[in-house]
C-alpha atoms as a PDB file:
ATOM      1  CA  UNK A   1      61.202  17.307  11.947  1.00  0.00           C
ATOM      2  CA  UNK A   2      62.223  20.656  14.004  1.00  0.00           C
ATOM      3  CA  UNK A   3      65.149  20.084  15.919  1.00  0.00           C
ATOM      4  CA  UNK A   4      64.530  21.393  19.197  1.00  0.00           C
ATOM      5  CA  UNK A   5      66.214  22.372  22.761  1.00  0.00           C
ATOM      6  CA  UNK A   6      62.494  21.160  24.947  1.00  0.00           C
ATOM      7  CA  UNK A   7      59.432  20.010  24.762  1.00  0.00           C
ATOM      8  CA  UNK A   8      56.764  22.474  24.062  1.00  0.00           C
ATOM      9  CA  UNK A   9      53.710  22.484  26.714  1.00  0.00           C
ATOM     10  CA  UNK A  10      50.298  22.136  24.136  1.00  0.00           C
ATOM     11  CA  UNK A  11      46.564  22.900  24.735  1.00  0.00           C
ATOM     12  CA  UNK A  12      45.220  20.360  23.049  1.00  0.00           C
ATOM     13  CA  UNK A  13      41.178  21.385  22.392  1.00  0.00           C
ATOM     14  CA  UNK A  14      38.777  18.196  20.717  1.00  0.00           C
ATOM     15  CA  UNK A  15      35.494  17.507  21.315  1.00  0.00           C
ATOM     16  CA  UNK A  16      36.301  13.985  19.721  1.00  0.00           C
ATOM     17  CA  UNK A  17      37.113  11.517  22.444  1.00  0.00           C
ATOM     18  CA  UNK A  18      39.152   9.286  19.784  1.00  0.00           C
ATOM     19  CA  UNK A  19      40.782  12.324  18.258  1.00  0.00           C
ATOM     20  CA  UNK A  20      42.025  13.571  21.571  1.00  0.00           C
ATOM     21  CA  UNK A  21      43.496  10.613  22.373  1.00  0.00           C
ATOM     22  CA  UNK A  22      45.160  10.459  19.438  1.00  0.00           C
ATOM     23  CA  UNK A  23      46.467  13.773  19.392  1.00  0.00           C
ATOM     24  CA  UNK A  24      47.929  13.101  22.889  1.00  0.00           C
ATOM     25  CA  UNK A  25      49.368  10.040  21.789  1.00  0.00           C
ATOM     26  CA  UNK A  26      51.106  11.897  18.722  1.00  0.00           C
ATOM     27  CA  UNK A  27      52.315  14.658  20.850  1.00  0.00           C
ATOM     28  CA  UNK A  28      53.809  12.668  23.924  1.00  0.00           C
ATOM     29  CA  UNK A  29      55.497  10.423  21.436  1.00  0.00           C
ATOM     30  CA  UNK A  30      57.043  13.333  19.924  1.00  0.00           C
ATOM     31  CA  UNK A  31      58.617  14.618  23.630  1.00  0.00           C
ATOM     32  CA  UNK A  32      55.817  17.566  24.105  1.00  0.00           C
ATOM     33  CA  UNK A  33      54.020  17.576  27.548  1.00  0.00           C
ATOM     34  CA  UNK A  34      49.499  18.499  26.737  1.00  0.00           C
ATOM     35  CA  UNK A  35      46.846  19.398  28.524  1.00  0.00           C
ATOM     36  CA  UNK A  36      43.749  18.182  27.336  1.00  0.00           C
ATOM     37  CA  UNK A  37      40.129  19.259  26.747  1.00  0.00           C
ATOM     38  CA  UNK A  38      36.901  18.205  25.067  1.00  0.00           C
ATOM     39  CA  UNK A  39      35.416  21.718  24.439  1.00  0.00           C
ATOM     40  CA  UNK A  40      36.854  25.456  24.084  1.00  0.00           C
ATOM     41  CA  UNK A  41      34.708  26.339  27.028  1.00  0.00           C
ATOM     42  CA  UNK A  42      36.351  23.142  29.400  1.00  0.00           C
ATOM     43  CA  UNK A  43      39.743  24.592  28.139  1.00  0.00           C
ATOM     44  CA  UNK A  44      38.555  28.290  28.728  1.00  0.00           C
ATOM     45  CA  UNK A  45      37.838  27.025  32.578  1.00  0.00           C
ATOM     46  CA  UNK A  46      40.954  25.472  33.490  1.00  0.00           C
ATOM     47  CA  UNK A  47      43.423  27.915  32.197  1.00  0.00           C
ATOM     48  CA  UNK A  48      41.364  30.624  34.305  1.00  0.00           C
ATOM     49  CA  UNK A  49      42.083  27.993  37.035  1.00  0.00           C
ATOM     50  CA  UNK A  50      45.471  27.846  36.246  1.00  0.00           C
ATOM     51  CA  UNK A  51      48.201  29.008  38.761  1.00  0.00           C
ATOM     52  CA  UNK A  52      50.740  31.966  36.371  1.00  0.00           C
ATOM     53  CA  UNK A  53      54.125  29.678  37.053  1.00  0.00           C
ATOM     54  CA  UNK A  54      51.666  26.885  34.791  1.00  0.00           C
ATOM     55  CA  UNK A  55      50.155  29.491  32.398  1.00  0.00           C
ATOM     56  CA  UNK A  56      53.213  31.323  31.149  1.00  0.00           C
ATOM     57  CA  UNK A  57      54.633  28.113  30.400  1.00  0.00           C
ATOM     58  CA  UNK A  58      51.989  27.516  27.499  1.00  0.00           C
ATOM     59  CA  UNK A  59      53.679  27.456  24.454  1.00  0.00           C
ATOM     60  CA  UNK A  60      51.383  26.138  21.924  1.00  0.00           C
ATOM     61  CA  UNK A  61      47.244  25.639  20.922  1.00  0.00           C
ATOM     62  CA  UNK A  62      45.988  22.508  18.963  1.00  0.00           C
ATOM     63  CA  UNK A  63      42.668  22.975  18.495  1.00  0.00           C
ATOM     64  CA  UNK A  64      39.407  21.345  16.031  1.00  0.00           C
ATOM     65  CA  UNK A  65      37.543  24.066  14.494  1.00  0.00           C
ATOM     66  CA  UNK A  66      34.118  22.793  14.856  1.00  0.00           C
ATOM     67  CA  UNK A  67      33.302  22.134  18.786  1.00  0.00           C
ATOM     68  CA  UNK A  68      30.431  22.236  20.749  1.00  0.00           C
ATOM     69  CA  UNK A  69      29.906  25.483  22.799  1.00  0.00           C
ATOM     70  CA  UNK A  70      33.129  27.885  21.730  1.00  0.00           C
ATOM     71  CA  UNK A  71      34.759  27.123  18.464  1.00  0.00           C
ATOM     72  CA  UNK A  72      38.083  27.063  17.504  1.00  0.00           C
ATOM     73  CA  UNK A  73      38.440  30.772  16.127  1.00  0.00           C
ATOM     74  CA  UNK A  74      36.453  32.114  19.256  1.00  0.00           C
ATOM     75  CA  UNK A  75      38.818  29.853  21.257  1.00  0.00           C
ATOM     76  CA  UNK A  76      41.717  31.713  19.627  1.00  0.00           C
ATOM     77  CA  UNK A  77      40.590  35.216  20.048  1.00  0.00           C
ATOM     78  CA  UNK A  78      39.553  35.074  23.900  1.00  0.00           C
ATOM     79  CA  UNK A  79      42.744  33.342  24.183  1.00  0.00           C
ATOM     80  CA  UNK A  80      44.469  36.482  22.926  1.00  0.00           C
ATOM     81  CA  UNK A  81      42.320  38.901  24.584  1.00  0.00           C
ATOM     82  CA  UNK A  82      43.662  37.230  27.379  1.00  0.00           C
ATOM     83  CA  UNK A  83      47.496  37.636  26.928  1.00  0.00           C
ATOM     84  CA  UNK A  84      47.930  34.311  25.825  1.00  0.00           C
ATOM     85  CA  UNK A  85      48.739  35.131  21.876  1.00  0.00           C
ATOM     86  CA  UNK A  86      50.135  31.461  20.906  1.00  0.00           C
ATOM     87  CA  UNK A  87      50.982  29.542  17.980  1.00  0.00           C
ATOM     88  CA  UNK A  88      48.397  27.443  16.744  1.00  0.00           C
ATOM     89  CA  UNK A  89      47.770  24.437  15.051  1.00  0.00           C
ATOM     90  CA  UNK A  90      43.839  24.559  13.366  1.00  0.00           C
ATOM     91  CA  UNK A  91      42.610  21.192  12.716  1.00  0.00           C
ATOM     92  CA  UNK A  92      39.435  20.330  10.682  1.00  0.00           C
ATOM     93  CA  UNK A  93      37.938  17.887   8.874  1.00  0.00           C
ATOM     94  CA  UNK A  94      36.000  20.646   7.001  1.00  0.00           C
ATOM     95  CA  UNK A  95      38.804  22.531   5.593  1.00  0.00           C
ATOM     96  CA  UNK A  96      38.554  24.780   2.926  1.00  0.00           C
ATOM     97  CA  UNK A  97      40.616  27.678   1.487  1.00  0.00           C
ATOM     98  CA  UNK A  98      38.076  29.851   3.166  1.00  0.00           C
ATOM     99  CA  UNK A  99      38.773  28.730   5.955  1.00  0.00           C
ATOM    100  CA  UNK A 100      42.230  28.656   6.146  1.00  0.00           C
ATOM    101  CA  UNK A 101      42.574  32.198   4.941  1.00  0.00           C
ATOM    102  CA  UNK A 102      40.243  32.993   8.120  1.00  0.00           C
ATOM    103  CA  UNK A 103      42.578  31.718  11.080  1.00  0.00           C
ATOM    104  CA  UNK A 104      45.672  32.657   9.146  1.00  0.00           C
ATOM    105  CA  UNK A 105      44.923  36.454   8.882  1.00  0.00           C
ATOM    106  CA  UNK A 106      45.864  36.493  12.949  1.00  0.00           C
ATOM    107  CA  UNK A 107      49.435  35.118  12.169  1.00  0.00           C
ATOM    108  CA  UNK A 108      51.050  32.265  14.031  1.00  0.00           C
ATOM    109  CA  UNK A 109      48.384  30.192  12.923  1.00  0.00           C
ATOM    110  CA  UNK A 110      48.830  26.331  10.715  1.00  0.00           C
ATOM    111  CA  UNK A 111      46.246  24.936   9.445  1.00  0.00           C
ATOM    112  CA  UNK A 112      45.843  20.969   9.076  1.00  0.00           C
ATOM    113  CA  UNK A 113      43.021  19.239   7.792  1.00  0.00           C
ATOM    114  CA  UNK A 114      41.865  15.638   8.809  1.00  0.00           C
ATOM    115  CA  UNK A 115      42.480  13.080   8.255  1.00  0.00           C
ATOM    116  CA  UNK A 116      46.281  13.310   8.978  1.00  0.00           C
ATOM    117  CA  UNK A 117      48.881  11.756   9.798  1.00  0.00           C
ATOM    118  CA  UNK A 118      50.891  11.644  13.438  1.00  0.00           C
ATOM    119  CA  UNK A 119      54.399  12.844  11.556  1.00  0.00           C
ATOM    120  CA  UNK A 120      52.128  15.721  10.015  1.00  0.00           C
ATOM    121  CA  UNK A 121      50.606  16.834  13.344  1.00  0.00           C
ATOM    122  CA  UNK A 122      54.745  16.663  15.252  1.00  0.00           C
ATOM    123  CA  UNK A 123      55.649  18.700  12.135  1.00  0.00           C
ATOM    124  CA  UNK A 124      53.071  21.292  11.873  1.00  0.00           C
ATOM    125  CA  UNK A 125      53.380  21.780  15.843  1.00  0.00           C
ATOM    126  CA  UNK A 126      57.291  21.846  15.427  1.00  0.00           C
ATOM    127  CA  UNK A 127      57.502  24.112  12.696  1.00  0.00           C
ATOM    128  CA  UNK A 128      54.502  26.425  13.505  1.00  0.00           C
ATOM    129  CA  UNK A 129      56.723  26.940  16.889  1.00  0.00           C
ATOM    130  CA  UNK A 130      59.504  27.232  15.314  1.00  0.00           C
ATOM    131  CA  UNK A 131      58.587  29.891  12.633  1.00  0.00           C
ATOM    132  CA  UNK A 132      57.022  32.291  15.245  1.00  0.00           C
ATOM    133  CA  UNK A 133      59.398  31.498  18.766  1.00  0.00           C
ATOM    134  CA  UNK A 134      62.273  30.263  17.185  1.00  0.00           C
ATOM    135  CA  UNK A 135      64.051  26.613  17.749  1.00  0.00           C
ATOM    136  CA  UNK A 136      64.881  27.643  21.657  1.00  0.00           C
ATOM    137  CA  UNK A 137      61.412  29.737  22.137  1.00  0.00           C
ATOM    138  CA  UNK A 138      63.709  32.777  23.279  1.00  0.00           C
ATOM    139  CA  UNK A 139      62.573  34.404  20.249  1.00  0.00           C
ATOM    140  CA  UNK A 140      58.746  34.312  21.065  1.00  0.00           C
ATOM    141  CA  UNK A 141      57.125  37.066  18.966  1.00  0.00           C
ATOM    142  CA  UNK A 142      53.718  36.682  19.842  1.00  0.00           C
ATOM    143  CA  UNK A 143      54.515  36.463  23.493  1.00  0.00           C
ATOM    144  CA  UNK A 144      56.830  39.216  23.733  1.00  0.00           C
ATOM    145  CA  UNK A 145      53.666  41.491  22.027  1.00  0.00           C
ATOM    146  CA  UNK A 146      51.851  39.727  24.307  1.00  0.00           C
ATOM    147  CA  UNK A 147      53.161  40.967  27.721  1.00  0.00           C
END
């Protein structure tokens, strides 16, 4: 695993009850603070709720591809069109190299699919992170081109 100086503070976006709790589990384990939602659209609505000292903290998106309402890759792009560009963790149980080569022509982007296990999710989070903010986050790309 990544080495790092904090936790990272993780959208977390499954329509799967059992999933999400999962995913949660995994992530506090690991030291990482979420915030949880069962659609794109719930998650959507309570980052627009959001006060800025909260939002700019967001470091990271875990999201399922296939969810009711907004999917994953519309969850990604009206993230961005927000100002929120973020590393992200794709997670499907339908993955295919199609797929895959979708989300990762935006950049910033792992993809992991189900089943998995937790040490897999803590290291694609860690190292997705890591490859795009560096260990400390000072090094943010995406949120520097962001701002």
């Amino acid at each position: 695993m990544i080495k790092k100086n904090k936790p990272l503070f993780i959208l977390v976006a499954e329509d799967d009850p059992q999933s999400r709790l999962s995913l949660d589990v995994t992530l506090r384990r690991a030291g990482h603070r979420t915030l949880l939602a069962a659609s794109g659209d719930t998650l959507l609505e309570t980052i627009e709720r959001m006060p800025l000292d909260q939002l700019v903290r967001v470091e990271m998106l875990v999201t399922d591809v296939n969810m009711p309402g907004i999917k994953g890759g519309e969850l990604i792009r009206a993230l961005d069109a927000r100002g929120l560009c973020l590393p992200v963790v794709v997670i499907s149980a339908y993955g295919t190299a199609t797929l895959s080569n979708e989300f990762s022509k935006r950049g910033a982007i792992r993809f992991l699919q189900k089943p998995f296990r937790p040490d897999e999710l803590v290291e694609a989070v860690e190292q997705t992170y890591a490859n795009v903010c560096g260990i400390s986050g000072d090094e943010c790309r995406l949120r520097d081109a962001s701002r």
